[in-house]
Protein backbone atom coordinates (compact mmCIF):
# COMPACT_ATOMS: atom_id res chain seq x y z
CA UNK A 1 0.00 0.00 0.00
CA UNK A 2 2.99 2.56 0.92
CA UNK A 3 5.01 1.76 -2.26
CA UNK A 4 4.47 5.14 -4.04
CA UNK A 5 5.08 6.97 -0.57
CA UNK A 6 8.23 8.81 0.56
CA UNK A 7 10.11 8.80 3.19
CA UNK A 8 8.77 11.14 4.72
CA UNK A 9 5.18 10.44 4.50
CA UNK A 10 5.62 7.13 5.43
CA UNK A 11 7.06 8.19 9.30
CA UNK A 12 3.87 10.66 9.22
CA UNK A 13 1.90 6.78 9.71
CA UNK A 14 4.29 5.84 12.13
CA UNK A 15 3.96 8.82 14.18
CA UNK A 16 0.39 9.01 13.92
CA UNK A 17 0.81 5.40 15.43
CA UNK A 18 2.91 6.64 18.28
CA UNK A 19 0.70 9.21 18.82
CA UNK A 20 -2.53 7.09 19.14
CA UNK A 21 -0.74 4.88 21.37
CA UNK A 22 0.28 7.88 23.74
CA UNK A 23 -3.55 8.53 24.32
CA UNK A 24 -4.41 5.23 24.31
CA UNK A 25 -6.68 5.22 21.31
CA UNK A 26 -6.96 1.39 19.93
CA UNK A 27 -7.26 3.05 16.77
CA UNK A 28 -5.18 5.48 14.12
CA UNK A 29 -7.84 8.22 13.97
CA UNK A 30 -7.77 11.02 11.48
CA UNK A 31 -6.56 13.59 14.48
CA UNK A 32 -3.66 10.74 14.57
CA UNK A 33 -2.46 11.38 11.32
CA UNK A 34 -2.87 14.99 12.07
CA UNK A 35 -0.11 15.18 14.56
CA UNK A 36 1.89 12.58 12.66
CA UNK A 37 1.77 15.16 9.66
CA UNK A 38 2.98 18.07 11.87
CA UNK A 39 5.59 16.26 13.96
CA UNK A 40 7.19 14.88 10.49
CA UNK A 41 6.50 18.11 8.48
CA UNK A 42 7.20 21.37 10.37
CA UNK A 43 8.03 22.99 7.21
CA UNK A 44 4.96 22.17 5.16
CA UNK A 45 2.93 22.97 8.59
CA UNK A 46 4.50 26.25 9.07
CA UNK A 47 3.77 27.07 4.99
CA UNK A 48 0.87 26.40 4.95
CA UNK A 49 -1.21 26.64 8.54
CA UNK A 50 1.38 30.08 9.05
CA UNK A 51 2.46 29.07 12.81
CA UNK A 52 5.59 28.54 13.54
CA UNK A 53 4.00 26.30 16.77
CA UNK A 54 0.89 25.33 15.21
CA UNK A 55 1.49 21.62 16.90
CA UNK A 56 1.31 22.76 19.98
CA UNK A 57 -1.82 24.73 19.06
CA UNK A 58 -3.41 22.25 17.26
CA UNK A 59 -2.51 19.44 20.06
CA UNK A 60 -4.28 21.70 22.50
CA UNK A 61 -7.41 22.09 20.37
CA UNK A 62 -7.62 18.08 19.41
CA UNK A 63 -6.75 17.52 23.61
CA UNK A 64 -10.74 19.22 23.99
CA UNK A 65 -12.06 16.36 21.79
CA UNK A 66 -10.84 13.59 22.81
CA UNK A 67 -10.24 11.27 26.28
CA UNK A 68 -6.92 9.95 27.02
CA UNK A 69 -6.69 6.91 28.10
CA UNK A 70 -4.02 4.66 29.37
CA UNK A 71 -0.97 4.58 27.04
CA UNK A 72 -0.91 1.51 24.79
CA UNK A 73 2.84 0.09 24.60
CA UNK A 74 4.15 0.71 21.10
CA UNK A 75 4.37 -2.98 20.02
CA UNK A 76 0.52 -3.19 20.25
CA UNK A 77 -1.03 -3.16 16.25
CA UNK A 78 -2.80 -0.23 16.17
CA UNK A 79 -5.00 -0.12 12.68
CA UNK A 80 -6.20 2.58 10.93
CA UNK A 81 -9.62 3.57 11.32
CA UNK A 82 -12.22 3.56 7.90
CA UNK A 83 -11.92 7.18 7.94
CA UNK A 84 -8.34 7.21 8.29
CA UNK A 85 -7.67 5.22 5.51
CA UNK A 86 -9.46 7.23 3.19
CA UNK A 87 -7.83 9.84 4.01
CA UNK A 88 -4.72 7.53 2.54
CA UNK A 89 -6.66 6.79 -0.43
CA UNK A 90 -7.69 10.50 -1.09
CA UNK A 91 -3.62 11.32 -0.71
CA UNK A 92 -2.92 9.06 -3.55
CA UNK A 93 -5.84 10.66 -5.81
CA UNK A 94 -4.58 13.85 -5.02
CA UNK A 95 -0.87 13.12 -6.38
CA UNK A 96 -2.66 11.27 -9.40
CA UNK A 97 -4.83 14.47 -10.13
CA UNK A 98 -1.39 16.52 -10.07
CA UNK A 99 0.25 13.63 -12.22
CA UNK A 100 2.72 13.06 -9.34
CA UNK A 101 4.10 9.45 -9.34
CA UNK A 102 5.13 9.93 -5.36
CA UNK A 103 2.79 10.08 -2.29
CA UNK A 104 4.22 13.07 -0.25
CA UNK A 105 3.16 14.46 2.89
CA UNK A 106 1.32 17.64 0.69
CA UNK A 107 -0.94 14.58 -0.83
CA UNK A 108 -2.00 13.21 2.85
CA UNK A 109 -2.51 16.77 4.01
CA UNK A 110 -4.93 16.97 1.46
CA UNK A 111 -6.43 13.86 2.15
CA UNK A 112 -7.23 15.08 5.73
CA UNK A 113 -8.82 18.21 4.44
CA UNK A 114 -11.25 16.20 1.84
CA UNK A 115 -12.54 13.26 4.04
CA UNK A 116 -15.78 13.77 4.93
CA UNK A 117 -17.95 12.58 7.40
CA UNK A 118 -16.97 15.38 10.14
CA UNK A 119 -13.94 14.34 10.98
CA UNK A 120 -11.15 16.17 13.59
CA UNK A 121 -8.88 16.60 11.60
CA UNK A 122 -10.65 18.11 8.84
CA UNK A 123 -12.26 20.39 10.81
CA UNK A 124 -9.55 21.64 12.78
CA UNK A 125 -7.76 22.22 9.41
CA UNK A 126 -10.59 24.30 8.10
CA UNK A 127 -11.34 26.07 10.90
CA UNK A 128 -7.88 27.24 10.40
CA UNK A 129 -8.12 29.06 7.16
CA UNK A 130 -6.86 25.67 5.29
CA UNK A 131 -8.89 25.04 2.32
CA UNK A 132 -8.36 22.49 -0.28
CA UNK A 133 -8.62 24.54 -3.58
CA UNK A 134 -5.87 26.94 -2.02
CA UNK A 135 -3.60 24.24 -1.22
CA UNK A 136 -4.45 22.14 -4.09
CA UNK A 137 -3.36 24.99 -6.69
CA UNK A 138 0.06 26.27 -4.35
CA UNK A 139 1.07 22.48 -4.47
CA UNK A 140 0.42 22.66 -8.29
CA UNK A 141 2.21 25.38 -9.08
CA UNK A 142 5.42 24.26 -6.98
CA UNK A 143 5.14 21.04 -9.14
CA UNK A 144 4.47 22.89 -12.23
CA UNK A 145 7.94 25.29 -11.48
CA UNK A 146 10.02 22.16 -11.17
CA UNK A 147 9.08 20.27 -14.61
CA UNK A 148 9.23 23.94 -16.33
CA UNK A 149 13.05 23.39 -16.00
CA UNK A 150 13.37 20.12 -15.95
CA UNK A 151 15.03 20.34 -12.09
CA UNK A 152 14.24 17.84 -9.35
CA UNK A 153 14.89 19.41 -6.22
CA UNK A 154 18.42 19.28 -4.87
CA UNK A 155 19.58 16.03 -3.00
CA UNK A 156 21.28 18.25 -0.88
CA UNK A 157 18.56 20.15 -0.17
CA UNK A 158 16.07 16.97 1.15
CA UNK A 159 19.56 15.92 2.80
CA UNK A 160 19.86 18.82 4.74
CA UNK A 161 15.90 18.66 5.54
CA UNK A 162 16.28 15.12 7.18
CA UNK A 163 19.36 16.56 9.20
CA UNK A 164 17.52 19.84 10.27
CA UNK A 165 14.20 17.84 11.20
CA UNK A 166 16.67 15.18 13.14
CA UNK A 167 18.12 18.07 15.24
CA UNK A 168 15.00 19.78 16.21
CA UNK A 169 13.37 16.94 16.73
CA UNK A 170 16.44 16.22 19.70
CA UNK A 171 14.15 18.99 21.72
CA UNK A 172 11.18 16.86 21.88
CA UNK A 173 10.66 13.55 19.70
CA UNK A 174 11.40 10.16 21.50
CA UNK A 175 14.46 7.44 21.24
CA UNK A 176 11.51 5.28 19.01
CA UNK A 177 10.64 8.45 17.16
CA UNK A 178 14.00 9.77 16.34
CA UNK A 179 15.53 6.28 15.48
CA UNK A 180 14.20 5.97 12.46
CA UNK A 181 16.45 8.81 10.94
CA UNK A 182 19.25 6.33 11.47
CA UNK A 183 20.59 3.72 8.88
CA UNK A 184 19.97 0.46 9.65
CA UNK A 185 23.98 0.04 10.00
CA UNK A 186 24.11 3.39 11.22
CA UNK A 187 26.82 4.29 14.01
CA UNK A 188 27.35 7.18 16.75
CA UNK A 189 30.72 7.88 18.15
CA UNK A 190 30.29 9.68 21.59
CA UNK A 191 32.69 12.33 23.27
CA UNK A 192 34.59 9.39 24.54
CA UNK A 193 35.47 8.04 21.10
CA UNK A 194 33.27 5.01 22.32
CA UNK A 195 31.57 3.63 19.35
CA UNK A 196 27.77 2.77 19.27
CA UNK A 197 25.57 0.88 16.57
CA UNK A 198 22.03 1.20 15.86
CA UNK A 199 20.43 -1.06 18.60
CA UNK A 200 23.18 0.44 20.98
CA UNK A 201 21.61 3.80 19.91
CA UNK A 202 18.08 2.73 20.76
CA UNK A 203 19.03 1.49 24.14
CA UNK A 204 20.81 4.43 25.32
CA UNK A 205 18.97 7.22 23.13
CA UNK A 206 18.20 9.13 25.87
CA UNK A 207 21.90 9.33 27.87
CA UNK A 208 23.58 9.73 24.45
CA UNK A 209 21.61 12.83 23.25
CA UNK A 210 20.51 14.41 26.72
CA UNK A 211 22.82 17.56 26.39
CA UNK A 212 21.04 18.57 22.56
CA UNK A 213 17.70 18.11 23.99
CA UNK A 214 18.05 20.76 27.44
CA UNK A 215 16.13 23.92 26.63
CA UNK A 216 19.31 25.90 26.79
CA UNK A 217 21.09 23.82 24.32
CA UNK A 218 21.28 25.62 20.17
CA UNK A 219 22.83 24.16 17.38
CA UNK A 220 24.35 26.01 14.07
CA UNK A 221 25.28 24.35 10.86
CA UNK A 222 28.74 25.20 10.96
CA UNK A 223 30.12 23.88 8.02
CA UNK A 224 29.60 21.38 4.97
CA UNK A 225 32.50 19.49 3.53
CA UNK A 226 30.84 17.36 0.96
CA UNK A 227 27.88 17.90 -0.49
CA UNK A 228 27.37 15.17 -3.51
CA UNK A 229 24.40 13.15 -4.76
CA UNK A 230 25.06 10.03 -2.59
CA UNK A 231 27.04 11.71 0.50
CA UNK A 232 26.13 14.94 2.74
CA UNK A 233 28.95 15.72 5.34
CA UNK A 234 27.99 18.29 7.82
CA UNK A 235 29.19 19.98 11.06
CA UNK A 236 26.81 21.28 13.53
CA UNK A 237 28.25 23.21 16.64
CA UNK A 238 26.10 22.72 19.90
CA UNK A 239 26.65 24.38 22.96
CA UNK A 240 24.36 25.91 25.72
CA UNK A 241 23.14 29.26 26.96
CA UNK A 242 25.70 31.03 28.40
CA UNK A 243 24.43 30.64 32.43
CA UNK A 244 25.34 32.00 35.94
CA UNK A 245 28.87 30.07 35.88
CA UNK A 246 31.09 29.99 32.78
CA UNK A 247 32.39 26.94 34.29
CA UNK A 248 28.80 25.12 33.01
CA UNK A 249 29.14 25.98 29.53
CA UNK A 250 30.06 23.56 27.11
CA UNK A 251 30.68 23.06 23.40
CA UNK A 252 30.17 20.19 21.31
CA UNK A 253 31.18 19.75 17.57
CA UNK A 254 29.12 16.65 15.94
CA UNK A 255 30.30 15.33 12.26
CA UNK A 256 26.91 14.02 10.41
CA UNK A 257 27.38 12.10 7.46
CA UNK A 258 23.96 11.31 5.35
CA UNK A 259 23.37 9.07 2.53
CA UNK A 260 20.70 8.02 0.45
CA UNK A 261 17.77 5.97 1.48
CA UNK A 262 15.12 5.11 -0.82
CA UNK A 263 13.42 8.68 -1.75
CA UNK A 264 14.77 10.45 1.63
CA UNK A 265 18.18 10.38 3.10
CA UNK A 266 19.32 8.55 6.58
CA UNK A 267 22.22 9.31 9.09
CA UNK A 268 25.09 6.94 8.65
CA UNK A 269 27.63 8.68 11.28
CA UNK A 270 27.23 11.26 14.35
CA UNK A 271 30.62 11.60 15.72
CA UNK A 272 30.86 14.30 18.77
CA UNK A 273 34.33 15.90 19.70
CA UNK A 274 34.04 18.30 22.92
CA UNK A 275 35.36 21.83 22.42
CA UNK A 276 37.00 23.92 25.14
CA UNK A 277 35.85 27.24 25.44
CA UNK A 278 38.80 30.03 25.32
């Protein structure tokens, strides 16, 4: 069913998973896949609903609806509901109306805006300002800008999205969220020089990455040193808010190396080396 998906709009499913098992939903609801969208797809959120924080917003607004109940552990099958999947099937008319071979996360987000039936989603979207004509022509005439000069967009480009989304995503995404920006033989060399692979990673998420994910801690991409069609090198310098005590301040350089994966791009090395503050 997810062939003609990409990357990315295939993690928006497993987030909306994640997120129905956080509120203990036995069902993927159409609110589900709303979150999933904006979690994954900051930029296309942020383009189109014009919030920088429209998750937390929207969250709020969905959080009225709805009654938690007890978290569901994440190996529990959680199906999509009948509305949810059309939603699914709508995305992939949408992206054959537009003559689009891929299912991107534009397609599903307006799949959530055509179901009908009164759903969440749909209305939280359109009680936003979001309609579907609007979006359906902007999405158009990106797609219509590309073929006019025969340019895909730049590898380097959706490389550098997957990095960006990784590093925010430090400040509040979990180890089972975040994971899946890794390779599959993906490794992570700590300040030690201790080397970690992918199910090492898992395990120890949380210790590994705690520094990047503190309120006070920013990141700038500091410099590229390759930037090909199957490799993206990258340095990002993290360090913290400068507090009471320069004595608490530290610096960290990390080395990201991306490569291809399918239509996205995955991690395939972190490597952190400390840096001493003059």
């Amino acid at each position: 069913m997810f062939e003609r998906y990409t990357e990315k709009a295939r993690r928006v499913i497993f987030f909306a998973r994640y997120e129905a098992s956080q509120y203990g939903s036995p069902y993927i609801e159409t609110e589900h896949l709303l979150l999933g969208l904006l979690r994954e797809d900051r930029a296309l959120a942020k383009k189109f609903l014009g919030e920088v924080n429209s998750e937390e917003g929207i969250r709020a607004e969905i959080e009225k609806h709805i009654t938690p109940r007890e978290r569901l552990s994440t190996s529990v099958e959680v199906p999509l509901t009948l509305e949810s999947k059309k939603i699914l099937n709508l995305a992939a008319e949408e992206a054959d109306r537009l003559g689009h071979r891929h299912i991107g996360t534009e397609h599903v987000l307006l799949g959530l805006l055509r179901v009908e039936g009164g759903s969440l989603a749909g209305e939280i979207l359109r009680a936003r300002g979001v309609r579907v004509a609007t979006l359906r022509e902007q999405v158009a005439k990106v797609s219509a800008a590309v073929e006019s000069i025969n340019l895909q967009p730049k590898s380097s480009t959706r490389a550098m999205a997957t990095l960006e989304s990784f590093l925010a995503g430090l400040k509040w995404h979990k180890a089972e969220e975040l994971l899946s920006f890794f390779a599959e033989n993906a490794q992570f060399v700590d300040v030690y020089g201790k080397r970690w692979n992918r199910e090492e990673i898992y395990k120890e998420f949380e210790t590994l990455f705690a520094p990047y994910a503190k309120k006070n801690a920013t990141y700038i991409i500091e410099e590229t040193l390759a930037d090909t069609g199957d490799l993206l090198v990258v340095i990002v310098l993290w360090k913290n808010a400068i507090l009471a005590s320069l004595e608490r301040v530290w610096i960290h350089r990390m080395s990201v190396v991306l490569v291809p994966r399918g239509d996205d791009w995955a991690i395939m090395l972190a490597q952190v080396t400390p840096v001493h503050p003059k």
